[in-house]
C-alpha atoms as a PDB file:
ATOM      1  CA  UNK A   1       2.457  -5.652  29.287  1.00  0.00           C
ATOM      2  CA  UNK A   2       2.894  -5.522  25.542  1.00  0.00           C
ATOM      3  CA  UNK A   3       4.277  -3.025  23.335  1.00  0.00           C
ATOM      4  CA  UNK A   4       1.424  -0.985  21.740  1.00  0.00           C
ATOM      5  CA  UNK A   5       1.206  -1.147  17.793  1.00  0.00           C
ATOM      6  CA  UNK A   6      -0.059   2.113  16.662  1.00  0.00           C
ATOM      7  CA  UNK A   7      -2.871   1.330  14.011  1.00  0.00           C
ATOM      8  CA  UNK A   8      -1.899   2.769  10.951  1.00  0.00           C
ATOM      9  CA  UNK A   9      -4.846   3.625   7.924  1.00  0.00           C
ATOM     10  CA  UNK A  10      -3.088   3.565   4.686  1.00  0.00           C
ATOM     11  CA  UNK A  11      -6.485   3.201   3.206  1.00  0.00           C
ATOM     12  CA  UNK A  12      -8.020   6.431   4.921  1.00  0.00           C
ATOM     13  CA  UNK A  13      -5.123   8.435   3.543  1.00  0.00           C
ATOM     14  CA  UNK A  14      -5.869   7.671  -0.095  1.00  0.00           C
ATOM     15  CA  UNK A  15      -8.678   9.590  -1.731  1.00  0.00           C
ATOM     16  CA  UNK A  16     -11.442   8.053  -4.019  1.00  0.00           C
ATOM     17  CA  UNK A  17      -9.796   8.719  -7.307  1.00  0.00           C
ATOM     18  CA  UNK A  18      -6.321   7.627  -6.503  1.00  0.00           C
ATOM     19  CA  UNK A  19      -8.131   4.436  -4.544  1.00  0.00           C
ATOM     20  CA  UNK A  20      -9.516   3.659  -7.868  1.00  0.00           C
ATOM     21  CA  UNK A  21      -6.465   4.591  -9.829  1.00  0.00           C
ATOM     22  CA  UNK A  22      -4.712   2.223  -8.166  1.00  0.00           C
ATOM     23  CA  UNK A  23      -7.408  -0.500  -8.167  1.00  0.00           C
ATOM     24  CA  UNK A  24      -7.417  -0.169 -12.034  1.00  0.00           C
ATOM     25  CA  UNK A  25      -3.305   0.244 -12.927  1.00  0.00           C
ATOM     26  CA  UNK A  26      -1.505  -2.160  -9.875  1.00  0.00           C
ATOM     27  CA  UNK A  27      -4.558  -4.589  -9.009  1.00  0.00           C
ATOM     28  CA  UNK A  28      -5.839  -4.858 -12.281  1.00  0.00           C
ATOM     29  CA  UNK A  29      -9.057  -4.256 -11.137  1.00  0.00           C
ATOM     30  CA  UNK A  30      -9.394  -6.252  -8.386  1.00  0.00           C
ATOM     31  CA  UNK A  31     -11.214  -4.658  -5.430  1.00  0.00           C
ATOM     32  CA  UNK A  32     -10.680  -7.634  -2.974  1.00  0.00           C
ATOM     33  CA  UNK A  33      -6.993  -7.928  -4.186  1.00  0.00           C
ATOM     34  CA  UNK A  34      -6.741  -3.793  -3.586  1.00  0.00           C
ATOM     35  CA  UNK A  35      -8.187  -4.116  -0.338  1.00  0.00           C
ATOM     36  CA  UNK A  36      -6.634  -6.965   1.367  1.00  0.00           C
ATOM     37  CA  UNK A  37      -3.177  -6.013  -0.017  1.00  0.00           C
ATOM     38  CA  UNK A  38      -3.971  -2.375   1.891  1.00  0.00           C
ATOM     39  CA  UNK A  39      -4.643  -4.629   5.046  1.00  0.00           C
ATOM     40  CA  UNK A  40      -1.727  -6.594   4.799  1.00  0.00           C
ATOM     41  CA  UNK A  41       0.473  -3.520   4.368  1.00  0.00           C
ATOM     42  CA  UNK A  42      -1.134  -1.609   7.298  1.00  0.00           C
ATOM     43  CA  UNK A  43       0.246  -4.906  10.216  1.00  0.00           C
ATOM     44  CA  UNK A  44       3.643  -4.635   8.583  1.00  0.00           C
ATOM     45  CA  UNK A  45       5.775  -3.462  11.657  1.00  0.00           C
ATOM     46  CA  UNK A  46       8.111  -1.840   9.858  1.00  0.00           C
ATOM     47  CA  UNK A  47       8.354   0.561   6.583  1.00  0.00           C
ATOM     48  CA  UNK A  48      11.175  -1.468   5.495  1.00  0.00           C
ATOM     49  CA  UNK A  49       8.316  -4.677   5.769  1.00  0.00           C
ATOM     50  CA  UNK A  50       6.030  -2.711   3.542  1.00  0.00           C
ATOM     51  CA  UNK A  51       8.039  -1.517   1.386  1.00  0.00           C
ATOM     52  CA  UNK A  52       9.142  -5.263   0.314  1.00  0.00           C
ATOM     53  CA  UNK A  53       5.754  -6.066   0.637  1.00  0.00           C
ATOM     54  CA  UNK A  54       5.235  -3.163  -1.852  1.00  0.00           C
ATOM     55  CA  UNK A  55       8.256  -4.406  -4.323  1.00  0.00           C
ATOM     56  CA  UNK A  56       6.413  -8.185  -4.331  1.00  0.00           C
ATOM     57  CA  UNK A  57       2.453  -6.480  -5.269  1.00  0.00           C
ATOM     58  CA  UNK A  58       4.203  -4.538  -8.003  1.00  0.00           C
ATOM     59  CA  UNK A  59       6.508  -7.161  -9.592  1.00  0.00           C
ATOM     60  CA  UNK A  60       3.351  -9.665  -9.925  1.00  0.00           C
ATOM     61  CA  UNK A  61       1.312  -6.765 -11.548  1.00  0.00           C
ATOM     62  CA  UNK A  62       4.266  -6.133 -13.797  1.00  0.00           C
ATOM     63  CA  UNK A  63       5.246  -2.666 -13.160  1.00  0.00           C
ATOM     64  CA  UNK A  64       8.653  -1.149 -11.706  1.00  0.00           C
ATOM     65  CA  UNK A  65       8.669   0.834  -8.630  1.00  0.00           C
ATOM     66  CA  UNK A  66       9.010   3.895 -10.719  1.00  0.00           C
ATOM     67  CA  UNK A  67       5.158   3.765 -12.232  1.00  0.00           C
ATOM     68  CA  UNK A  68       2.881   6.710 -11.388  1.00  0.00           C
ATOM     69  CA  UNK A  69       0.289   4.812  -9.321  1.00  0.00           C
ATOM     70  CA  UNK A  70       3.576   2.448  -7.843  1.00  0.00           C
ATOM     71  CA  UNK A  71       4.637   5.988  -6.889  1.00  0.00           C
ATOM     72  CA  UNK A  72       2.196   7.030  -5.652  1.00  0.00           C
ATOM     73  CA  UNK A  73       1.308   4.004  -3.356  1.00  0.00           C
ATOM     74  CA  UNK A  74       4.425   3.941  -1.593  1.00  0.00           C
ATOM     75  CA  UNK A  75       4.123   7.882  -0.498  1.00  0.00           C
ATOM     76  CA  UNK A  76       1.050   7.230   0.949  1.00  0.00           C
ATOM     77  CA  UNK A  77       2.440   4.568   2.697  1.00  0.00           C
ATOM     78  CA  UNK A  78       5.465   6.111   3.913  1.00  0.00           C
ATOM     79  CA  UNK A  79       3.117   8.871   5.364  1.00  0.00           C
ATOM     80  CA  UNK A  80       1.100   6.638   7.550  1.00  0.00           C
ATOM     81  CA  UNK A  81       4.657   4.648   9.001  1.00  0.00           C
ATOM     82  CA  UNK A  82       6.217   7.790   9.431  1.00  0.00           C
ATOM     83  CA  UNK A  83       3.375   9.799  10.717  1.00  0.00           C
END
């Protein structure tokens, strides 16, 4: 039998107004671009895997992994792969 992935919600754990924060300052508003990066991040199987994943999404929107919403992003995600 195979090893059960839990299913981690990164997208449940952000709020409206930091969804669209982020939507607006990392995506440039791109919903689809917001949402399927959120998707991608969620099957990582490890932090370490998002978190590069993370590095790549804000180095093509320009921004250092010290910006607010950059911040902010990778909390939320260390919250759902650390529980």
């Amino acid at each position: 039998m195979g090893k059960i992935v839990q299913k981690r919600n990164l997208l449940a754990s952000l709020d409206q107004d930091e969804s669209l924060k982020i939507i607006q300052h990392i995506f440039d508003g791109d919903h689809s671009d917001f949402f399927s990066s959120i998707e991608t991040i969620e099957k990582c199987r490890t932090l370490s895997e998002a978190k590069k994943l993370l590095s790549i999404i804000f180095s093509n929107a320009g921004l250092s992994d010290n910006n607010k919403y950059a911040r902010l992003l990778v909390d939320k995600t260390e919250r759902c792969f650390t529980g």
